[in-house]
Protein backbone atom coordinates (compact mmCIF):
# COMPACT_ATOMS: atom_id res chain seq x y z
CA UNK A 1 139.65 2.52 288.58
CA UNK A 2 140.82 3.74 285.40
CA UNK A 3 143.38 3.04 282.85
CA UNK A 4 147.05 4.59 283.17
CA UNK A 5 148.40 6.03 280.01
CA UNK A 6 151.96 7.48 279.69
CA UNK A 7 152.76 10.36 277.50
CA UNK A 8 155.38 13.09 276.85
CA UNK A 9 154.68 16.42 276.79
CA UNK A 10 156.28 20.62 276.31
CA UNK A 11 156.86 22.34 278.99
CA UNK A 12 154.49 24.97 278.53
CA UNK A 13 151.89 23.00 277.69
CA UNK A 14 148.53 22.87 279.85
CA UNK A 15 146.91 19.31 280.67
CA UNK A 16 143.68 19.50 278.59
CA UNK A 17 146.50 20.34 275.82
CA UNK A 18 148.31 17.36 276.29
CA UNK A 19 144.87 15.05 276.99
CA UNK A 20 143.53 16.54 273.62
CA UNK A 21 147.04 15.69 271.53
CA UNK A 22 146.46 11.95 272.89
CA UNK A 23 142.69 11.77 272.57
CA UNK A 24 142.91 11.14 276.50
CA UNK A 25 139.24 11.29 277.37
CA UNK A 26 138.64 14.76 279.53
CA UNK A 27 135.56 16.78 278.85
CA UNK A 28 136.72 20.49 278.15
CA UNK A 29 134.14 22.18 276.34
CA UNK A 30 135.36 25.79 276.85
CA UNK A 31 138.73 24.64 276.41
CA UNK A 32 139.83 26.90 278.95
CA UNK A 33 137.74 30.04 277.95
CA UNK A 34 139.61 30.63 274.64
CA UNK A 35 136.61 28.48 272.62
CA UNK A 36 135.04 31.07 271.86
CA UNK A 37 135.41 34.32 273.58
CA UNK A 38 131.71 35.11 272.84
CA UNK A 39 130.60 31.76 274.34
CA UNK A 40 132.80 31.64 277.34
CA UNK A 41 134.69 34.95 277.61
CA UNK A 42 137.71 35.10 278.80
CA UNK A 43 139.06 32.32 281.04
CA UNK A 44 137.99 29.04 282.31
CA UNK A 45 134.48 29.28 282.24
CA UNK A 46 133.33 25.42 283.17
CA UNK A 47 134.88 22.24 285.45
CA UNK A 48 134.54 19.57 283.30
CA UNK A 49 138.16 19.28 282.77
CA UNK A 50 139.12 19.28 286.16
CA UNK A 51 141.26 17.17 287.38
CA UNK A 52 143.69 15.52 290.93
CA UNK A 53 147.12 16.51 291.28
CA UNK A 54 149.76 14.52 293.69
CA UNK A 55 150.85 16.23 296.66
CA UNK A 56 153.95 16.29 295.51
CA UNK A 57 153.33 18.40 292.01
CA UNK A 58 150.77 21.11 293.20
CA UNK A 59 153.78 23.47 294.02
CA UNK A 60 155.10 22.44 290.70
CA UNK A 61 152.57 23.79 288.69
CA UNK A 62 150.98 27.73 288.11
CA UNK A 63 149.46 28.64 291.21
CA UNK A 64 145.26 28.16 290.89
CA UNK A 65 143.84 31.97 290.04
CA UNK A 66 140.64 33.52 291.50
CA UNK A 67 138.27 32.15 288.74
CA UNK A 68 139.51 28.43 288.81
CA UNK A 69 139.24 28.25 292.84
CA UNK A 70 135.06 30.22 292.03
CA UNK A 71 134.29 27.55 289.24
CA UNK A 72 135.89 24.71 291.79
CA UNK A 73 134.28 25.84 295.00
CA UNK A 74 130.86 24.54 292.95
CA UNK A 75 132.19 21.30 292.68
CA UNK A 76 131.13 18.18 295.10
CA UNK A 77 133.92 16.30 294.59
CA UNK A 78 136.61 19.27 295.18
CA UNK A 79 139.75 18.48 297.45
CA UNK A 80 142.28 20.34 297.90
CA UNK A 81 144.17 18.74 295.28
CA UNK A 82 141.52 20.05 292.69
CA UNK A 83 142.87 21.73 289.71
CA UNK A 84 141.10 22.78 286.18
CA UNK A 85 142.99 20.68 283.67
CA UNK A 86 143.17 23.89 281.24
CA UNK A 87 144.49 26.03 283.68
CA UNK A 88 147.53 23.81 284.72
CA UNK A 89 150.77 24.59 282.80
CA UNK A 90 153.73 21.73 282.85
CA UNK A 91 156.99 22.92 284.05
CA UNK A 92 160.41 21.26 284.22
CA UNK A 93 159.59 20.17 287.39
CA UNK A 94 156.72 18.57 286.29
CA UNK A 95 158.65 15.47 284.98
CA UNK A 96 156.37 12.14 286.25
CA UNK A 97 153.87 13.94 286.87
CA UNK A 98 150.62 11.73 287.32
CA UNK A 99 146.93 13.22 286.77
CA UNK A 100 144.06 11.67 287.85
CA UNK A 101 141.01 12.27 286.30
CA UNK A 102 137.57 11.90 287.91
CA UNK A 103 135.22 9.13 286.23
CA UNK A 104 131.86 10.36 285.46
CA UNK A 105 129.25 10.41 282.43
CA UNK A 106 129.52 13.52 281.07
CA UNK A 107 126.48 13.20 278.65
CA UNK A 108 123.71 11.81 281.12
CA UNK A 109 124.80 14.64 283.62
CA UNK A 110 123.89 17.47 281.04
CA UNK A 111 121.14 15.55 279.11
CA UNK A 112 119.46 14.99 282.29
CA UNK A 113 119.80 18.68 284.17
């Protein structure tokens, strides 16, 4: 099990957004798509950021588009809680909002595909 952390963040905001202004450790190298549109194109491109939202939130957030639930349906470890951490906006409503995010080593996975 991991380590809670408590933070504030905009409404507006999307949850890699808010892990990368508290150098909360989630993987995100297309940052959503908008890296570098000649890289990734347009929209989320990768699952490394994904993430597990509560029950209780997932009607909270922006509903999941056509490209998150493609990139996610590639994913093992996918429940129906699943979400892309760059593609999930905070609303008011989003107020206590817990995220859990999945523990694995990012570098050995790539380094050893």
């Amino acid at each position: 099990m991991g380590e809670r952390v408590t933070v504030d963040a905009d409404v507006g905001m999307n949850l890699l957004q808010v892990a990368r202004k508290y150098d909360i450790d989630i993987h995100g190298p297309c940052e959503g798509g908008g890296a570098d549109p000649n890289d990734y194109g347009i929209g989320p491109c990768c699952t490394e950021c994904r993430c597990f939202l509560p029950n209780e939130y997932i009607d909270k957030v922006n509903p999941m588009n056509g490209e998150e639930l493609d990139l996610l349906e590639q994913c093992d470890d996918t429940t129906p809680n699943s979400r892309l951490s760059c593609q999930v906006y905070l609303t008011e409503e989003c107020d206590g909002i817990v995220c859990a995010i999945p523990l694995w080593d990012k570098e050995s996975y790539w380094n050893d595909a």
